[in-house]
Structure formats: C-alpha cells, structure tokens
Protein backbone atom coordinates (compact mmCIF):
# COMPACT_ATOMS: atom_id res chain seq x y z
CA UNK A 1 -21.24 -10.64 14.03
CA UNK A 2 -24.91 -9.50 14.76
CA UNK A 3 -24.75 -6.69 12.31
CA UNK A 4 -25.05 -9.48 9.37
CA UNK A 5 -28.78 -9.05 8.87
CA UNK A 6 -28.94 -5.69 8.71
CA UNK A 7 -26.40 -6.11 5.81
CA UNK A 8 -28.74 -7.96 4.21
CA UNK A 9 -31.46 -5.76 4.62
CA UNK A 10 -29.32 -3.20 3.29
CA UNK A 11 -28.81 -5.11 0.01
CA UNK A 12 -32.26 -6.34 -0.60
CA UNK A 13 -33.71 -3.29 0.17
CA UNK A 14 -32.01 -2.07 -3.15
CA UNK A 15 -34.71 -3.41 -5.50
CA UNK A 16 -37.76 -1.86 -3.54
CA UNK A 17 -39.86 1.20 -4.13
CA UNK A 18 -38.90 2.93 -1.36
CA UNK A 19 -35.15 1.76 -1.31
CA UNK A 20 -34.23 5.31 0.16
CA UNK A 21 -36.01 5.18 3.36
CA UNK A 22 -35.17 1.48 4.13
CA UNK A 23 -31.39 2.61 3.20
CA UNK A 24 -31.18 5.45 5.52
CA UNK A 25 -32.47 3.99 8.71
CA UNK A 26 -30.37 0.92 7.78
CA UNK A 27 -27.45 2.56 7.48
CA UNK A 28 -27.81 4.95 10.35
CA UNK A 29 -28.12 1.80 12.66
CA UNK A 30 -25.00 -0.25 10.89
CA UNK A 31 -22.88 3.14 11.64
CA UNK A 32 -24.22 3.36 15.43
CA UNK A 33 -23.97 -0.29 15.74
CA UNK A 34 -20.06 -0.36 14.60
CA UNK A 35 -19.32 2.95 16.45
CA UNK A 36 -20.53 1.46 19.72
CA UNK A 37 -18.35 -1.31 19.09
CA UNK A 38 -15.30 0.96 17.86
CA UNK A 39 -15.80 2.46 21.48
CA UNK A 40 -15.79 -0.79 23.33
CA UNK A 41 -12.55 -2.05 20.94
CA UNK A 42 -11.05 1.25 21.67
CA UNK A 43 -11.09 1.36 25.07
CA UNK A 44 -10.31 -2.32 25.55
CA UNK A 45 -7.12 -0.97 23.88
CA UNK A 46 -6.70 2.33 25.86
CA UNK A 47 -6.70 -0.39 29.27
CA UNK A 48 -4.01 -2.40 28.05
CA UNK A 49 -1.63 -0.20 26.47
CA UNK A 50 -2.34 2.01 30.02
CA UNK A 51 -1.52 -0.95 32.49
CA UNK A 52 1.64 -2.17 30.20
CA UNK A 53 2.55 1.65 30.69
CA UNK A 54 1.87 1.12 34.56
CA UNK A 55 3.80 -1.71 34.67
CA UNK A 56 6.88 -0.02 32.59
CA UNK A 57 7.00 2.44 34.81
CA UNK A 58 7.34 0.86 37.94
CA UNK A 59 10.37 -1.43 36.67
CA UNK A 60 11.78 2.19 35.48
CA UNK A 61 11.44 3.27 38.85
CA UNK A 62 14.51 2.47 41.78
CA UNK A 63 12.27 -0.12 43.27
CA UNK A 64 15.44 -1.54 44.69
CA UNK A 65 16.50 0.89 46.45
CA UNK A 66 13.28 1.25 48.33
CA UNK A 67 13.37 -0.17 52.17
CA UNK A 68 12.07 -3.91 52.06
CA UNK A 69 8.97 -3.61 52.87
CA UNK A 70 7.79 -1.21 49.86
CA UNK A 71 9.95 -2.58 47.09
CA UNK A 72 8.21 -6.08 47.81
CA UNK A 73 4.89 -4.11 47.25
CA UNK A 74 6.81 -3.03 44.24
CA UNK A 75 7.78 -6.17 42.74
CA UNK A 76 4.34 -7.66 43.48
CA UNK A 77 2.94 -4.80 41.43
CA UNK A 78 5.52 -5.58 38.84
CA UNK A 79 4.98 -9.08 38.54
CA UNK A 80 0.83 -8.47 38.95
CA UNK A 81 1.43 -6.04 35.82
CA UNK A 82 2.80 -8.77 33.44
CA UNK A 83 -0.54 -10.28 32.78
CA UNK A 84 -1.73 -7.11 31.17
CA UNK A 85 -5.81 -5.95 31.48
CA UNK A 86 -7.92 -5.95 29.08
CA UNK A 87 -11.64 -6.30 28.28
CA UNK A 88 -13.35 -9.30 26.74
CA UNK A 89 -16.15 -10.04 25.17
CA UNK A 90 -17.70 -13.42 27.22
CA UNK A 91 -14.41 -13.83 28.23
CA UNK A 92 -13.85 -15.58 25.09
CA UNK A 93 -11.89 -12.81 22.71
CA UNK A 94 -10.30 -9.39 23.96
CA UNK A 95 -11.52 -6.22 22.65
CA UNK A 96 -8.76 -4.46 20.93
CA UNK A 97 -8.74 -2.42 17.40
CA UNK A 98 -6.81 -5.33 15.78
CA UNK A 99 -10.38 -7.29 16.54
CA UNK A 100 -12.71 -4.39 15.95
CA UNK A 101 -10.64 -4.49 12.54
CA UNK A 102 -11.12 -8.03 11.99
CA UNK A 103 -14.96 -7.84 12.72
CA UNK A 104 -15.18 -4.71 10.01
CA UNK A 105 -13.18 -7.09 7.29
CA UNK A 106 -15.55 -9.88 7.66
CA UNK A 107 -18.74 -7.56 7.34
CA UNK A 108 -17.31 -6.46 4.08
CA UNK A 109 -16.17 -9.49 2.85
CA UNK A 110 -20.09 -10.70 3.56
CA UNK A 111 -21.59 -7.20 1.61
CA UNK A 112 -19.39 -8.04 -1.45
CA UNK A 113 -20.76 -11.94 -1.66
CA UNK A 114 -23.91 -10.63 -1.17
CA UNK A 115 -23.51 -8.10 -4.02
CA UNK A 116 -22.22 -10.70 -5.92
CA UNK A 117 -24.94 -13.04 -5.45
CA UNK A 118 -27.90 -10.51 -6.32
C-alpha cells in the first residue's frame, strides 16, 4: 500500500496552476509502480501454477513401476510438491494476481473517498 500518497498527490494536485505537469509525472510513476508489482504478482503466480504442474506430472507418470530406488525419489518429489512454491512478500502474504487484484481494489476504493472528500 505505498502507492497511497502518490494518490493523494494526484488528487490535490487537481486545483493547482500547473495541475498538468504534477499529473503526468504522477501518473507515470503510479503506472510503473503497479506494473512492477503486476510483474512480481505475476510471476509469483507463473511459480505456483508451474510446480503444481511439476507435481501433476510426476503422479501422472508410472512412478510405480520404477525399480525401488527411483520411485522413492519419486514419491519424495511427489510428496515435496504438495506444499506448492510461491513468492511472498516478508513472508507474510503470497504474491499472486488474486492479491495484486486486491491491492488495485483498495487503491481505488481510496481515489474515490478522496474524490469524494474534495
């Protein structure tokens, strides 16, 4: 949520002279600011969605047929790919689209307050 002052420099920028100039470089950094995000969301959900494929695919495979010793490596691989990868932010929340979309939500909900305040 560290793109909330620049939202309100966006809106109180509105009632200045030069409104234009203040707009554009505010709103050139809010889009950079929520692409770089976008990219870290999307691939936090490229990684997961790729090791729950990983995973799929080596129950798919005839890991019991294989001699002993590999279909052990197998099912550790198997059972390793059940907790599924992902990247976090502070290991506190996961990146994923579903957050990046949450994160977009709230910064609108907080423009249309503002725009309803001023």
């Amino acid at each position: 949520m560290a793109q909330i002052p620049f939202l309100n420099i966006i809106l109180i920028s509105l009632d200045t002279p030069n409104a234009a100039a203040i707009l554009v470089k505010s709103v050139l950094f809010y889009i950079s600011m929520n692409l770089e995000a976008f990219i870290y969301c999307f691939c936090g959900e490229y990684l997961s969605a790729k090791s729950k494929m990983i995973g799929n695919a080596m129950y798919n495979s005839l890991w019991y047929d294989f001699p002993a010793k590999e279909g052990r490596i197998i099912l550790f691989l198997i059972l390793r790919s059940q907790k599924r990868l992902t990247i976090t932010s502070g290991k506190v929340v996961d990146l994923s689209l579903e957050r990046f979309t949450s994160v977009v939500k709230a910064s609108l909900s907080y423009i249309s307050v503002l725009l309803a305040m001023y």
